[in-house]
PDB file of N, CA and C in Angstrom:
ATOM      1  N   UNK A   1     -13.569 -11.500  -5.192  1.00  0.00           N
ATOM      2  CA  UNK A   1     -12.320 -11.853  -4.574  1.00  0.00           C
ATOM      3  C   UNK A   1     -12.543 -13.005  -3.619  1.00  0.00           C
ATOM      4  N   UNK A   2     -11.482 -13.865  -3.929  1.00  0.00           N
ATOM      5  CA  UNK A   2     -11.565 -15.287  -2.880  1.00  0.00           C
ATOM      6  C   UNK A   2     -11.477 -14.688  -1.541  1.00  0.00           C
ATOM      7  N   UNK A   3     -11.688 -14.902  -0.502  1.00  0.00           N
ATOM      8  CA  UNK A   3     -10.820 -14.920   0.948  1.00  0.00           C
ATOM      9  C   UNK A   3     -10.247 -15.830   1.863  1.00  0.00           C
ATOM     10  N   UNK A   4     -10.729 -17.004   1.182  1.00  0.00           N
ATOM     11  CA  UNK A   4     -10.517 -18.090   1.756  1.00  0.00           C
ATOM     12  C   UNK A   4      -9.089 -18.702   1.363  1.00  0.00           C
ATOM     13  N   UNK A   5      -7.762 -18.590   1.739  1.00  0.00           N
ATOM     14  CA  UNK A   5      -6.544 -19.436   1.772  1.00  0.00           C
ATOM     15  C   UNK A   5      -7.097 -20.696   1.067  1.00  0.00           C
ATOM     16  N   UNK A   6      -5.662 -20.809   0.387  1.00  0.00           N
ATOM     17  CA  UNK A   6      -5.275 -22.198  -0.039  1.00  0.00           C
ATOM     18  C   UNK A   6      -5.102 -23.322   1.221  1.00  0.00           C
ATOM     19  N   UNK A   7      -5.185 -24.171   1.347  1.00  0.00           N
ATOM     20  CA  UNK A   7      -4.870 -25.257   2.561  1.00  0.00           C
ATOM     21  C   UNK A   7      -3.009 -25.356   2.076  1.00  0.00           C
ATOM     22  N   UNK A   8      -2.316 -24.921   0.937  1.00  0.00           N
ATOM     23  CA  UNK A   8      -0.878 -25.849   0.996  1.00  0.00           C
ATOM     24  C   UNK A   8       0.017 -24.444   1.018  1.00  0.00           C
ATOM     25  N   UNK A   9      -1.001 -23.370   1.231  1.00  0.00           N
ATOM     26  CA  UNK A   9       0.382 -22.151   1.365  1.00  0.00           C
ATOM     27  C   UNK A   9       0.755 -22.259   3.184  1.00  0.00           C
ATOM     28  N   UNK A  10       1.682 -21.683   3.493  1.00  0.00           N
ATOM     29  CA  UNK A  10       2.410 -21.765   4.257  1.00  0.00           C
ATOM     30  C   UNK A  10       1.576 -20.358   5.240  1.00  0.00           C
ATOM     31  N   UNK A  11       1.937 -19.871   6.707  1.00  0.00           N
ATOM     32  CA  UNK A  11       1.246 -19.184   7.302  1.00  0.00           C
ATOM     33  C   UNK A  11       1.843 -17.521   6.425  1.00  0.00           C
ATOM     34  N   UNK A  12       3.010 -17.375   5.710  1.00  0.00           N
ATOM     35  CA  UNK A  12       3.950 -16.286   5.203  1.00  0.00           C
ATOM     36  C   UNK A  12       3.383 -15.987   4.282  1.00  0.00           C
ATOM     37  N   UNK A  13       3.056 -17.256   3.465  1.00  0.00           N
ATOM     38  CA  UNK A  13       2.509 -16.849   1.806  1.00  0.00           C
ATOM     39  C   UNK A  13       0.778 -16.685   1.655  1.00  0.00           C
ATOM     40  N   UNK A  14       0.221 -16.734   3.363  1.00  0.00           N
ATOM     41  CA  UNK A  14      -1.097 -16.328   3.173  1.00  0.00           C
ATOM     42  C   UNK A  14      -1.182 -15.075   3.809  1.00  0.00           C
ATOM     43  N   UNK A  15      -0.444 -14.613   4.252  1.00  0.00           N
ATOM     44  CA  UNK A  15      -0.222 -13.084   4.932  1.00  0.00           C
ATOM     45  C   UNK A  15       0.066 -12.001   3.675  1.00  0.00           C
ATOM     46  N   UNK A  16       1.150 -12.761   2.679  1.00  0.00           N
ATOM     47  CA  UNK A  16       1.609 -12.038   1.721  1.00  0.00           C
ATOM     48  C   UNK A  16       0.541 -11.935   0.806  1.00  0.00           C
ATOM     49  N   UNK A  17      -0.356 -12.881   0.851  1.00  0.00           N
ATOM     50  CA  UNK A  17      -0.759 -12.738  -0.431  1.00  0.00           C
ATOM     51  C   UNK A  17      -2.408 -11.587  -0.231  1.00  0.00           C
ATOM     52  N   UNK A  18      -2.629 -12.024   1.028  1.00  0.00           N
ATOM     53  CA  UNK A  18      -3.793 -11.130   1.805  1.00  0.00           C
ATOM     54  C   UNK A  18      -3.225  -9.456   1.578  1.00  0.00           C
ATOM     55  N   UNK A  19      -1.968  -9.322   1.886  1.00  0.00           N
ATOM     56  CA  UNK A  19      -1.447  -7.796   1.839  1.00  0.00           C
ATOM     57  C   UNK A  19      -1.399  -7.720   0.321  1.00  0.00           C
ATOM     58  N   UNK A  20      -1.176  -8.479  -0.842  1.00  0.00           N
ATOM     59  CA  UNK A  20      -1.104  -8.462  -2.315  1.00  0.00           C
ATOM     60  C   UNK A  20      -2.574  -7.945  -2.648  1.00  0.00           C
ATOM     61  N   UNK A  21      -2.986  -9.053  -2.571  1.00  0.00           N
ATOM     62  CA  UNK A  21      -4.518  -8.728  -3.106  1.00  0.00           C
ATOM     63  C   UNK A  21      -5.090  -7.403  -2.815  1.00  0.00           C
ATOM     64  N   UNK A  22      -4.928  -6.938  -1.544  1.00  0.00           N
ATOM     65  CA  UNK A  22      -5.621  -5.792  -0.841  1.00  0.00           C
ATOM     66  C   UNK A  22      -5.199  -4.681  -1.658  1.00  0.00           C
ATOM     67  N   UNK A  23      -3.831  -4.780  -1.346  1.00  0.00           N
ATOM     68  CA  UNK A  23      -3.126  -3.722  -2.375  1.00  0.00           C
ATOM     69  C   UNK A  23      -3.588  -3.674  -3.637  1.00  0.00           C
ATOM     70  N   UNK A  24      -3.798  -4.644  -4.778  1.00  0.00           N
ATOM     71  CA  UNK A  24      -4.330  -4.840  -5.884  1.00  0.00           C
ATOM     72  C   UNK A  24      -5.613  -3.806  -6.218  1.00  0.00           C
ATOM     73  N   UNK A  25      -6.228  -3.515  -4.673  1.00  0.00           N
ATOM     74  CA  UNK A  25      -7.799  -2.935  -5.016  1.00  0.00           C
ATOM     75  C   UNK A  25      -7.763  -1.480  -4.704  1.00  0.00           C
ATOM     76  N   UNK A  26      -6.512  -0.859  -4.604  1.00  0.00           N
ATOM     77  CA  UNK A  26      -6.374   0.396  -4.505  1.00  0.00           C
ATOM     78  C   UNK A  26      -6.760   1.054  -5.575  1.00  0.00           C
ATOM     79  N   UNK A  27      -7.162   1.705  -6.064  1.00  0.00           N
ATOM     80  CA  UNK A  27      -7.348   2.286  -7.172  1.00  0.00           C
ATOM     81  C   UNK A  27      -6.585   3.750  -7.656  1.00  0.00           C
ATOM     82  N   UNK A  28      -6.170   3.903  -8.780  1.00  0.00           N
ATOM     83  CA  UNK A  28      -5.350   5.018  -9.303  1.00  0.00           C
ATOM     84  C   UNK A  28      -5.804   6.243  -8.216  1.00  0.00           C
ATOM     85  N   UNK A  29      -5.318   7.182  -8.422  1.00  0.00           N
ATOM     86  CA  UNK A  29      -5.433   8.436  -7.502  1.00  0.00           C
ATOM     87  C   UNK A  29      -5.894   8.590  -6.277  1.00  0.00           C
ATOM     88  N   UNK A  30      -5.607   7.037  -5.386  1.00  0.00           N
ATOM     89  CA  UNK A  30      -6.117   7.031  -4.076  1.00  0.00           C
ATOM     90  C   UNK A  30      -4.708   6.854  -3.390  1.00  0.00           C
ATOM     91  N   UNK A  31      -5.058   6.831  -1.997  1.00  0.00           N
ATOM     92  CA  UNK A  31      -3.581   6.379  -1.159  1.00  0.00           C
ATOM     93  C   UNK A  31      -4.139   5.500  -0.380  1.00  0.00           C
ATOM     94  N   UNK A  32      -3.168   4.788   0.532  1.00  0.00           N
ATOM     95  CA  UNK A  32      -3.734   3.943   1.811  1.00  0.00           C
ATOM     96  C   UNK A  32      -2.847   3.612   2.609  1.00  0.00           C
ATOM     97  N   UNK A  33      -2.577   3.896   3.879  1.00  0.00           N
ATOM     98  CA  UNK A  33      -1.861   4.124   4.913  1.00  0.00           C
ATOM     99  C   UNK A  33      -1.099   2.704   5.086  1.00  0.00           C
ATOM    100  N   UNK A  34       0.479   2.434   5.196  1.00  0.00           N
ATOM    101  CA  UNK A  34       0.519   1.265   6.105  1.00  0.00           C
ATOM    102  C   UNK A  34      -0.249   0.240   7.017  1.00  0.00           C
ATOM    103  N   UNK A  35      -0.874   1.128   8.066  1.00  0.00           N
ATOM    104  CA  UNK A  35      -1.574   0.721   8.939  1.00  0.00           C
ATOM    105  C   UNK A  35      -2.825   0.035   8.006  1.00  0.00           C
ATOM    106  N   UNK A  36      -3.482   1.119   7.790  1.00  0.00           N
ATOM    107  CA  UNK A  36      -5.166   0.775   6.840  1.00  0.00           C
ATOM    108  C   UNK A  36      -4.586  -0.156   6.359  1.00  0.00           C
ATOM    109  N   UNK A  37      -3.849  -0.787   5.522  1.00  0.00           N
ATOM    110  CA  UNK A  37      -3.773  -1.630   4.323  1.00  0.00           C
ATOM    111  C   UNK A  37      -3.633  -2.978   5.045  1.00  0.00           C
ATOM    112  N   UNK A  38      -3.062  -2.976   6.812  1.00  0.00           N
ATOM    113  CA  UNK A  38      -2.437  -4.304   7.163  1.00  0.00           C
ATOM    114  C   UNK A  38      -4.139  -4.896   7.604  1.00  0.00           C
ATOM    115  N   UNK A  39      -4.822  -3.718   8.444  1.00  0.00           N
ATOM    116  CA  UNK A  39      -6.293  -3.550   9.330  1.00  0.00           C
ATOM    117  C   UNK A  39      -6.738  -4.107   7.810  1.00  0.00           C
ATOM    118  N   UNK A  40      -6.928  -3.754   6.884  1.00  0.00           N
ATOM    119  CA  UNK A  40      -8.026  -3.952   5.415  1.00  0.00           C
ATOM    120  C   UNK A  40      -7.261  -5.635   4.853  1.00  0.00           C
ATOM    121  N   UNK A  41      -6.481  -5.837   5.195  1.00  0.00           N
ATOM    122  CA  UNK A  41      -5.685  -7.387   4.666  1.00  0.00           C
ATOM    123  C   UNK A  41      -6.167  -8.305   5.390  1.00  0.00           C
ATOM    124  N   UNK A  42      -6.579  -8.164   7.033  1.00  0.00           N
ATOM    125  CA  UNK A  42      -7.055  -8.643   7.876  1.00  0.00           C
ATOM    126  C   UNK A  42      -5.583  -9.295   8.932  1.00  0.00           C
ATOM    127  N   UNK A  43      -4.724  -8.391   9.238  1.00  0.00           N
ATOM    128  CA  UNK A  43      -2.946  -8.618   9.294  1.00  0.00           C
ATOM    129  C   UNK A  43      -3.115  -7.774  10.705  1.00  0.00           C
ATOM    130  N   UNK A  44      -4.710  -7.567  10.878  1.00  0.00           N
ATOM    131  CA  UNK A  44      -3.834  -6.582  12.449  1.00  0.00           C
ATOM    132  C   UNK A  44      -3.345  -5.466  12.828  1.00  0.00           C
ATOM    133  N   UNK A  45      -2.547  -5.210  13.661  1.00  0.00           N
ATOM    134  CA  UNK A  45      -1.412  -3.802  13.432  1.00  0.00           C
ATOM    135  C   UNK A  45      -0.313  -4.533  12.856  1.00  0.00           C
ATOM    136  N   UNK A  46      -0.007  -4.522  12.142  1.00  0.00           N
ATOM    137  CA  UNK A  46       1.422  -4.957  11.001  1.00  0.00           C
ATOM    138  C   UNK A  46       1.665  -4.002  10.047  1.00  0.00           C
ATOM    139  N   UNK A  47       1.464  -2.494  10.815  1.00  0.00           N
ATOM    140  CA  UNK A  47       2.141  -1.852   9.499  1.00  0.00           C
ATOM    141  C   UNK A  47       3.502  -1.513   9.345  1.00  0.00           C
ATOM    142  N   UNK A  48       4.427  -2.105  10.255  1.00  0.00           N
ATOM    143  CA  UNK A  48       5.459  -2.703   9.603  1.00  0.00           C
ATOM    144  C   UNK A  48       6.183  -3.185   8.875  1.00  0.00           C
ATOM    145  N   UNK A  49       5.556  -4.274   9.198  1.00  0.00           N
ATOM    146  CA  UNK A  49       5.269  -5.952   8.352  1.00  0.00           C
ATOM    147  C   UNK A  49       5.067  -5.560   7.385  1.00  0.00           C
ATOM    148  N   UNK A  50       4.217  -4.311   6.907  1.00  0.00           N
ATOM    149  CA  UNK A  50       3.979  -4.206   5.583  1.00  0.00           C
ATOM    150  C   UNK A  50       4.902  -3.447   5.065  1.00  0.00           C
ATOM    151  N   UNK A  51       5.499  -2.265   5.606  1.00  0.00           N
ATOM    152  CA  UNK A  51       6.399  -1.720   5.094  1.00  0.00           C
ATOM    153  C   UNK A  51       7.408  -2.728   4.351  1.00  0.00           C
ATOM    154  N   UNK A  52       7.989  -2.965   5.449  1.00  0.00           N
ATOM    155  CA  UNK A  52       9.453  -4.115   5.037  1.00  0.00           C
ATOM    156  C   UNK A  52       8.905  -5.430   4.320  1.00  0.00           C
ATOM    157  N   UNK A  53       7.501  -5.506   3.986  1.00  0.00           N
ATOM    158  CA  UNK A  53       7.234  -7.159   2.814  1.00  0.00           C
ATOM    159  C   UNK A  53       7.273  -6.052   1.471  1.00  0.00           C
ATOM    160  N   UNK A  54       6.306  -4.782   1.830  1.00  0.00           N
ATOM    161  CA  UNK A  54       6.579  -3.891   0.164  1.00  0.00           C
ATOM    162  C   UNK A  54       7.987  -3.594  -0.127  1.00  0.00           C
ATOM    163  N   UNK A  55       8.652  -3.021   0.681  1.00  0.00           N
ATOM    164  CA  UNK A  55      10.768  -3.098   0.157  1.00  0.00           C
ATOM    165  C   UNK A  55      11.004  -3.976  -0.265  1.00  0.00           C
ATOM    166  N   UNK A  56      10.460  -4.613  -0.081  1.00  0.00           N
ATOM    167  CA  UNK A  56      11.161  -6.315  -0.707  1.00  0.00           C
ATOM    168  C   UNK A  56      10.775  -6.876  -2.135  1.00  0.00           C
ATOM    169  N   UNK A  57       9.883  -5.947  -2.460  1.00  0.00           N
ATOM    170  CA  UNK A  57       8.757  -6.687  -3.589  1.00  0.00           C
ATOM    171  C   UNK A  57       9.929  -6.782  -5.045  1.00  0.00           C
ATOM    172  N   UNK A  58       9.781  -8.008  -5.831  1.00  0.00           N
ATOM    173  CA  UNK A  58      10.766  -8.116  -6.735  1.00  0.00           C
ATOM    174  C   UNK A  58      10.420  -6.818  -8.068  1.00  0.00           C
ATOM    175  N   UNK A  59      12.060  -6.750  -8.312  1.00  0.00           N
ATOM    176  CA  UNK A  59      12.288  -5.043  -9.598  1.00  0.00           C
ATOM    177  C   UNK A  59      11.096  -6.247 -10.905  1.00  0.00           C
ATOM    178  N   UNK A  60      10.507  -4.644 -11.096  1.00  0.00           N
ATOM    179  CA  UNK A  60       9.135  -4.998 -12.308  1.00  0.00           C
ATOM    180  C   UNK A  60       7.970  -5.502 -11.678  1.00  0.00           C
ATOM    181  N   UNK A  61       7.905  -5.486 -10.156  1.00  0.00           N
ATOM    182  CA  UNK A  61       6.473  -5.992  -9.618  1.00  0.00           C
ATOM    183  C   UNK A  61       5.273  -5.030  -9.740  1.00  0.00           C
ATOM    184  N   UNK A  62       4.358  -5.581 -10.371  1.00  0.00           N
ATOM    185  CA  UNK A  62       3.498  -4.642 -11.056  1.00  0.00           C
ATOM    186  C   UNK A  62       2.215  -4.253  -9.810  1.00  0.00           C
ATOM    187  N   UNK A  63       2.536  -4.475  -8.779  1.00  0.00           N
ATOM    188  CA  UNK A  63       1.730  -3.865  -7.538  1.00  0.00           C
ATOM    189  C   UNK A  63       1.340  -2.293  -6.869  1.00  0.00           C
ATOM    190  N   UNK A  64       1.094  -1.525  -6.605  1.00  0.00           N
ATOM    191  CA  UNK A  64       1.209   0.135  -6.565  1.00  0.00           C
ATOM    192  C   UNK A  64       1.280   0.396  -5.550  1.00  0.00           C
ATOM    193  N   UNK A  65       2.650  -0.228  -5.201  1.00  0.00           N
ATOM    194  CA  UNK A  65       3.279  -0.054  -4.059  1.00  0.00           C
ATOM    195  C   UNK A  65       3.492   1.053  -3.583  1.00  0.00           C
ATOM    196  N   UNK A  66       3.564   2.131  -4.889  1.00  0.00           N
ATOM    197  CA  UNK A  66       3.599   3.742  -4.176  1.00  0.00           C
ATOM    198  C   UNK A  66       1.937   4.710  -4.359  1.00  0.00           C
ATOM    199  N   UNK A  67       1.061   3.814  -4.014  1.00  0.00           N
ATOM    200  CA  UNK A  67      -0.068   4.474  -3.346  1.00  0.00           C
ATOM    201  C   UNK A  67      -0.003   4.274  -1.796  1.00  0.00           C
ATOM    202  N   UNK A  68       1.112   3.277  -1.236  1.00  0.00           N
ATOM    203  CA  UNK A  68       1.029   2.989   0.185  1.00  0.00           C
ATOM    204  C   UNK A  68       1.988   4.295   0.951  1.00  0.00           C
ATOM    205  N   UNK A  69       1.477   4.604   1.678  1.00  0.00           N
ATOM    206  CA  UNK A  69       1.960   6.309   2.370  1.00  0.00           C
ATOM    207  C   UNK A  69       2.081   5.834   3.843  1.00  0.00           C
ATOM    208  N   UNK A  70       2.618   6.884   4.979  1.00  0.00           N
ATOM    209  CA  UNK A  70       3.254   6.903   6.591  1.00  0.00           C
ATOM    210  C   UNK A  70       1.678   7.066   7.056  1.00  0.00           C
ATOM    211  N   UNK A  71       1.159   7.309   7.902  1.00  0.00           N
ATOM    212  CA  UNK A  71       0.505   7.695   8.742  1.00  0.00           C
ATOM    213  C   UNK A  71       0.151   9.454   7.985  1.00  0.00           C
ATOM    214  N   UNK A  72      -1.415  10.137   7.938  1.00  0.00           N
ATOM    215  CA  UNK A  72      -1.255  11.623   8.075  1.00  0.00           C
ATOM    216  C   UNK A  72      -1.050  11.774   6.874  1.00  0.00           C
ATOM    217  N   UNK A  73      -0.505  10.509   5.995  1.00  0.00           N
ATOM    218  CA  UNK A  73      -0.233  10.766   4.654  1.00  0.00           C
ATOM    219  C   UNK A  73       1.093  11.101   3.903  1.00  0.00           C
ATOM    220  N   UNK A  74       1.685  11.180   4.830  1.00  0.00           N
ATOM    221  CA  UNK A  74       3.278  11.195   4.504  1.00  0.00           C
ATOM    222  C   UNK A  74       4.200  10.315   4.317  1.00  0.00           C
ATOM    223  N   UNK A  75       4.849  10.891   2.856  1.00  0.00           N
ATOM    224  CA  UNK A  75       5.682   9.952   1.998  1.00  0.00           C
ATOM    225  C   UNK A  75       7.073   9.872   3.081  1.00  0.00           C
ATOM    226  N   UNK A  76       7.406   8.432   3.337  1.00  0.00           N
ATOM    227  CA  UNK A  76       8.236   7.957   3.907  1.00  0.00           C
ATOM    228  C   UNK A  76       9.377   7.689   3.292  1.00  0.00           C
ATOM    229  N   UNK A  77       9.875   7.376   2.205  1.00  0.00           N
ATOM    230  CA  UNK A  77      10.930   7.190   1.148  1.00  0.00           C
ATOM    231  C   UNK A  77      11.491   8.465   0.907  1.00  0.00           C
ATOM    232  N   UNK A  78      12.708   8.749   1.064  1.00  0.00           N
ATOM    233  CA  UNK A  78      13.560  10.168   1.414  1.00  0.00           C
ATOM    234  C   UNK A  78      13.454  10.404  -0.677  1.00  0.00           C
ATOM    235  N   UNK A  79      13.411  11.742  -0.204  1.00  0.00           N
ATOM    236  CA  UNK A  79      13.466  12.524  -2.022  1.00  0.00           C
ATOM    237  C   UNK A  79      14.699  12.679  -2.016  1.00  0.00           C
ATOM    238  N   UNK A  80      14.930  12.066  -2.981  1.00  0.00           N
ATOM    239  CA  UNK A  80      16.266  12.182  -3.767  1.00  0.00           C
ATOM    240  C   UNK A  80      16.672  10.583  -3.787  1.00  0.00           C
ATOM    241  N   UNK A  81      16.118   9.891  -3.113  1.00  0.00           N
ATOM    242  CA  UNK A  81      16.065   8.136  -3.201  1.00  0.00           C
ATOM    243  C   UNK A  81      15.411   7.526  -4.318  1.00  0.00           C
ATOM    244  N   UNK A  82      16.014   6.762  -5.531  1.00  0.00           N
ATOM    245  CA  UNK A  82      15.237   6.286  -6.483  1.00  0.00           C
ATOM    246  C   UNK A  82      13.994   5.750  -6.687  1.00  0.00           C
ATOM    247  N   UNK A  83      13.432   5.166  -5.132  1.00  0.00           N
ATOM    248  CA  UNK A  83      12.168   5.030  -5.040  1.00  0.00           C
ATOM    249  C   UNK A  83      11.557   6.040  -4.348  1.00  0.00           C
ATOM    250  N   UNK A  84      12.359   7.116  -3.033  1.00  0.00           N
ATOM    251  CA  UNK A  84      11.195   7.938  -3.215  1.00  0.00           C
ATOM    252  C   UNK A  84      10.477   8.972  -4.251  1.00  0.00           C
ATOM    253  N   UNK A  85      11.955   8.741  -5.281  1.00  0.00           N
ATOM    254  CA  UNK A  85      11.518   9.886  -6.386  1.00  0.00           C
ATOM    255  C   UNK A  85      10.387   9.607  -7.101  1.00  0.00           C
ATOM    256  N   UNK A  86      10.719   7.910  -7.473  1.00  0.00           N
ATOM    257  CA  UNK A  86       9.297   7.098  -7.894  1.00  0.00           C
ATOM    258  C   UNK A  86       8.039   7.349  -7.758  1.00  0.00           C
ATOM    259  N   UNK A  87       8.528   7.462  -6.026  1.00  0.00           N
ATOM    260  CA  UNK A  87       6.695   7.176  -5.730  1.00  0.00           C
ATOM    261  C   UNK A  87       5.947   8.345  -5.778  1.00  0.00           C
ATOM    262  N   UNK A  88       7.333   9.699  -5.908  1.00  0.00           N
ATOM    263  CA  UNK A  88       6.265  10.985  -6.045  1.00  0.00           C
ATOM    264  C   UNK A  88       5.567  10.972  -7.300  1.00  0.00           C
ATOM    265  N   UNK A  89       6.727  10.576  -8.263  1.00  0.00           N
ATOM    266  CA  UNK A  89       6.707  11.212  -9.544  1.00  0.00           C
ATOM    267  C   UNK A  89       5.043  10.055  -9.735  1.00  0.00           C
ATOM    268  N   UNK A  90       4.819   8.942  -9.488  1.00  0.00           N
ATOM    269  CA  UNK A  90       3.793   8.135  -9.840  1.00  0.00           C
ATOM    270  C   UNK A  90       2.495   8.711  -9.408  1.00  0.00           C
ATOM    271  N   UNK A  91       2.873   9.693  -8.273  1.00  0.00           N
ATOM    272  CA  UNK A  91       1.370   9.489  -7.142  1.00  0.00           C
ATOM    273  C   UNK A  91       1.077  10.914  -8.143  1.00  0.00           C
ATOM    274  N   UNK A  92       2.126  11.782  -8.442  1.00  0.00           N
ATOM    275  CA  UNK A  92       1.899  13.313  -9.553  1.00  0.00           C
ATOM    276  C   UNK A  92       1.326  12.944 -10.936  1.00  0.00           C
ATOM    277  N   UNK A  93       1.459  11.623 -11.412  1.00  0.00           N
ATOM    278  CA  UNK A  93       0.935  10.860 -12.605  1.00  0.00           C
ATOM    279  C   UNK A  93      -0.353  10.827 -12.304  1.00  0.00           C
ATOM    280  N   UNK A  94      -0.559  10.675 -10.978  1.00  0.00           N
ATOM    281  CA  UNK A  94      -2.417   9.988 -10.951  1.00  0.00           C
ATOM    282  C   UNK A  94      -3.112  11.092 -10.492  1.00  0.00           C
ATOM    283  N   UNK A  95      -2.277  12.281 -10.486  1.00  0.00           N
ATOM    284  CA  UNK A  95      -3.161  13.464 -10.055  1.00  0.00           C
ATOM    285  C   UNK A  95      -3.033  14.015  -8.619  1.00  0.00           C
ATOM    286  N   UNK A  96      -2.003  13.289  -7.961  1.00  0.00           N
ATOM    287  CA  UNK A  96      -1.824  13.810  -6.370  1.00  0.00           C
ATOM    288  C   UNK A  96      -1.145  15.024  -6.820  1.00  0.00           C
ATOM    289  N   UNK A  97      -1.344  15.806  -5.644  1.00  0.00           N
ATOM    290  CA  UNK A  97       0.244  16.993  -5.269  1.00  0.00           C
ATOM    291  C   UNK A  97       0.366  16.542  -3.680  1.00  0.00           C
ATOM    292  N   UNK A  98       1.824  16.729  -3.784  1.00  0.00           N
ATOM    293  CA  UNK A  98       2.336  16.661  -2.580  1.00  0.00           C
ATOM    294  C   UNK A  98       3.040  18.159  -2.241  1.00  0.00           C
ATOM    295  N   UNK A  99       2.046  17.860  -0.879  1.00  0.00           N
ATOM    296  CA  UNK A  99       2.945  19.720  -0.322  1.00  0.00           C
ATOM    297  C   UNK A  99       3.206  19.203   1.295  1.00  0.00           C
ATOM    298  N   UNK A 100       4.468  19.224   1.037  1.00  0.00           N
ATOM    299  CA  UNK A 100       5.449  19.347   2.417  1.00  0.00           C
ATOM    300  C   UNK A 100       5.344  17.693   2.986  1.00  0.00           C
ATOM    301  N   UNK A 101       5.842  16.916   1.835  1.00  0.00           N
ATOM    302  CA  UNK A 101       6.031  15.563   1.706  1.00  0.00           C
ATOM    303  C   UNK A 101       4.867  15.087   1.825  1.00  0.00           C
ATOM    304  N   UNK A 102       3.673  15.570   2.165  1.00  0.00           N
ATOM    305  CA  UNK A 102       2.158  14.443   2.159  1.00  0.00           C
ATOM    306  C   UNK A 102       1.720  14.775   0.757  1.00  0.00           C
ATOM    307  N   UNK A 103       0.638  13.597   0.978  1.00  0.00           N
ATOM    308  CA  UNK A 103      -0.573  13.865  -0.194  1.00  0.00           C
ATOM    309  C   UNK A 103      -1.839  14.239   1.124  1.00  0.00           C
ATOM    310  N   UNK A 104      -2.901  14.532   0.196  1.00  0.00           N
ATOM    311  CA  UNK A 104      -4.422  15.040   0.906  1.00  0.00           C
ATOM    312  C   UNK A 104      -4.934  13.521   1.480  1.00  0.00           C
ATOM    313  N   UNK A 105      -4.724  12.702   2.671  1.00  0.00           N
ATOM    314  CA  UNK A 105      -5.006  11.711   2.826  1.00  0.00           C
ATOM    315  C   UNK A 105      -6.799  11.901   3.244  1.00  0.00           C
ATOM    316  N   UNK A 106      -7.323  12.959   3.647  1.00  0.00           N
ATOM    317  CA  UNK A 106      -9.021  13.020   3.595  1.00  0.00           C
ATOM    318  C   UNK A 106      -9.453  13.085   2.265  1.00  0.00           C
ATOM    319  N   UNK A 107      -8.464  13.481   1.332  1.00  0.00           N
ATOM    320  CA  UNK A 107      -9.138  14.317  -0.097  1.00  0.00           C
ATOM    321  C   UNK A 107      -8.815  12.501  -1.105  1.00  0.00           C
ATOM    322  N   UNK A 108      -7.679  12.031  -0.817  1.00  0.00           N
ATOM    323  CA  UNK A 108      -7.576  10.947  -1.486  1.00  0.00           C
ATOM    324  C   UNK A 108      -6.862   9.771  -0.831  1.00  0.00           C
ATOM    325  N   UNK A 109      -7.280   9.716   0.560  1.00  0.00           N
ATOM    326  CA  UNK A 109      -7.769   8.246   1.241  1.00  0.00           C
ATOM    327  C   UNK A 109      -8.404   7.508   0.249  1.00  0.00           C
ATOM    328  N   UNK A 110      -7.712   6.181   0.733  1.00  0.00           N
ATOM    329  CA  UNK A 110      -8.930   5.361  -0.261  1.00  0.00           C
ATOM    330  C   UNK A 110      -9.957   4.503   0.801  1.00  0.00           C
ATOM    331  N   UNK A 111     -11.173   4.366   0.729  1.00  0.00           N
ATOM    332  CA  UNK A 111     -12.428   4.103   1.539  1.00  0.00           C
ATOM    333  C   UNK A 111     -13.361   2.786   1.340  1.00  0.00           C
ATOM    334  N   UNK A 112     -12.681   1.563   0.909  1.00  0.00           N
ATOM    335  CA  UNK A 112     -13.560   0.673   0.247  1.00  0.00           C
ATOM    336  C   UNK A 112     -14.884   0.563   0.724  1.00  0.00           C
ATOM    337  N   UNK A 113     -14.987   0.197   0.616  1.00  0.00           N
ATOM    338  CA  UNK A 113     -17.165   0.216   1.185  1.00  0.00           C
ATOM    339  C   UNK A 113     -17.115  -1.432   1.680  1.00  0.00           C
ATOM    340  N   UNK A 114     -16.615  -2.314   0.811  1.00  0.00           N
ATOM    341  CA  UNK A 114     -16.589  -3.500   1.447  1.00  0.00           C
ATOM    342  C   UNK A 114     -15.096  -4.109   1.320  1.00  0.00           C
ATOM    343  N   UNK A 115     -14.605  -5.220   2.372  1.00  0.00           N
ATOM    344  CA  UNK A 115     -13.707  -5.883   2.178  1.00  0.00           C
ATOM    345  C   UNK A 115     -13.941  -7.334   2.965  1.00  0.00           C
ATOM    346  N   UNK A 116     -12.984  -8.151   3.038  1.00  0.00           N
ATOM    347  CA  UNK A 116     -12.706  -9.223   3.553  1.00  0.00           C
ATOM    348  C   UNK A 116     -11.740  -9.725   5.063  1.00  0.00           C
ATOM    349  N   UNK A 117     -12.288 -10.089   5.829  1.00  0.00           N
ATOM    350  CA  UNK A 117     -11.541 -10.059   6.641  1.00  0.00           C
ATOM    351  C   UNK A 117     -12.979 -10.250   8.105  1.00  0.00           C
TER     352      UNK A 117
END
């Protein structure tokens, strides 16, 4: 993985693309916190920022946007909401259970060993 920015993206589209990539290296049946993902992008505390850049991501974006979870591990997208139904029904595809809106964030945290930043 590059880490080094383009010189002609803009300060937005190297933030975005730092939170893209990162996200990219999640792997199936893991999760990764708001927070972790902004700290692992090299973004700081922006888990915000990350929330509201993933809402935004365009319909068919092939990113796994619903391995990203609240704090503790808890699914933030209300059930019965078309994406929170999504993100259960996806995270139950890769082998999570969710009991009492979390997943096991010690049991399937995701832990890279190395990153960038």
């Amino acid at each position: 993985m590059n880490c080094d920015p383009s010189p002609t993206q803009t300060p937005a589209d190297i933030r975005r693309e730092a939170l893209y990539s990162t996200l990219m290296q999640v792997p199936a049946g893991s999760v990764v916190t708001y927070g972790q993902l902004a700290g692992l992008a090299g973004l700081g505390r922006a888990a915000r920022w990350v929330g509201r850049t993933l809402s935004q991501l365009p319909e068919g974006s092939r990113l796994p946007w619903h391995r990203v979870v609240a704090a503790g591990g808890r699914i933030s997208l209300p059930a019965g909401s078309p994406s929170g139904d999504e993100q259960r029904a996806r995270l139950r595809d890769e082998g999570l259970s969710i009991v009492n809106n979390r997943v096991d964030i010690q049991r399937h945290g995701w832990r890279p060993i190395e990153h960038c930043g």
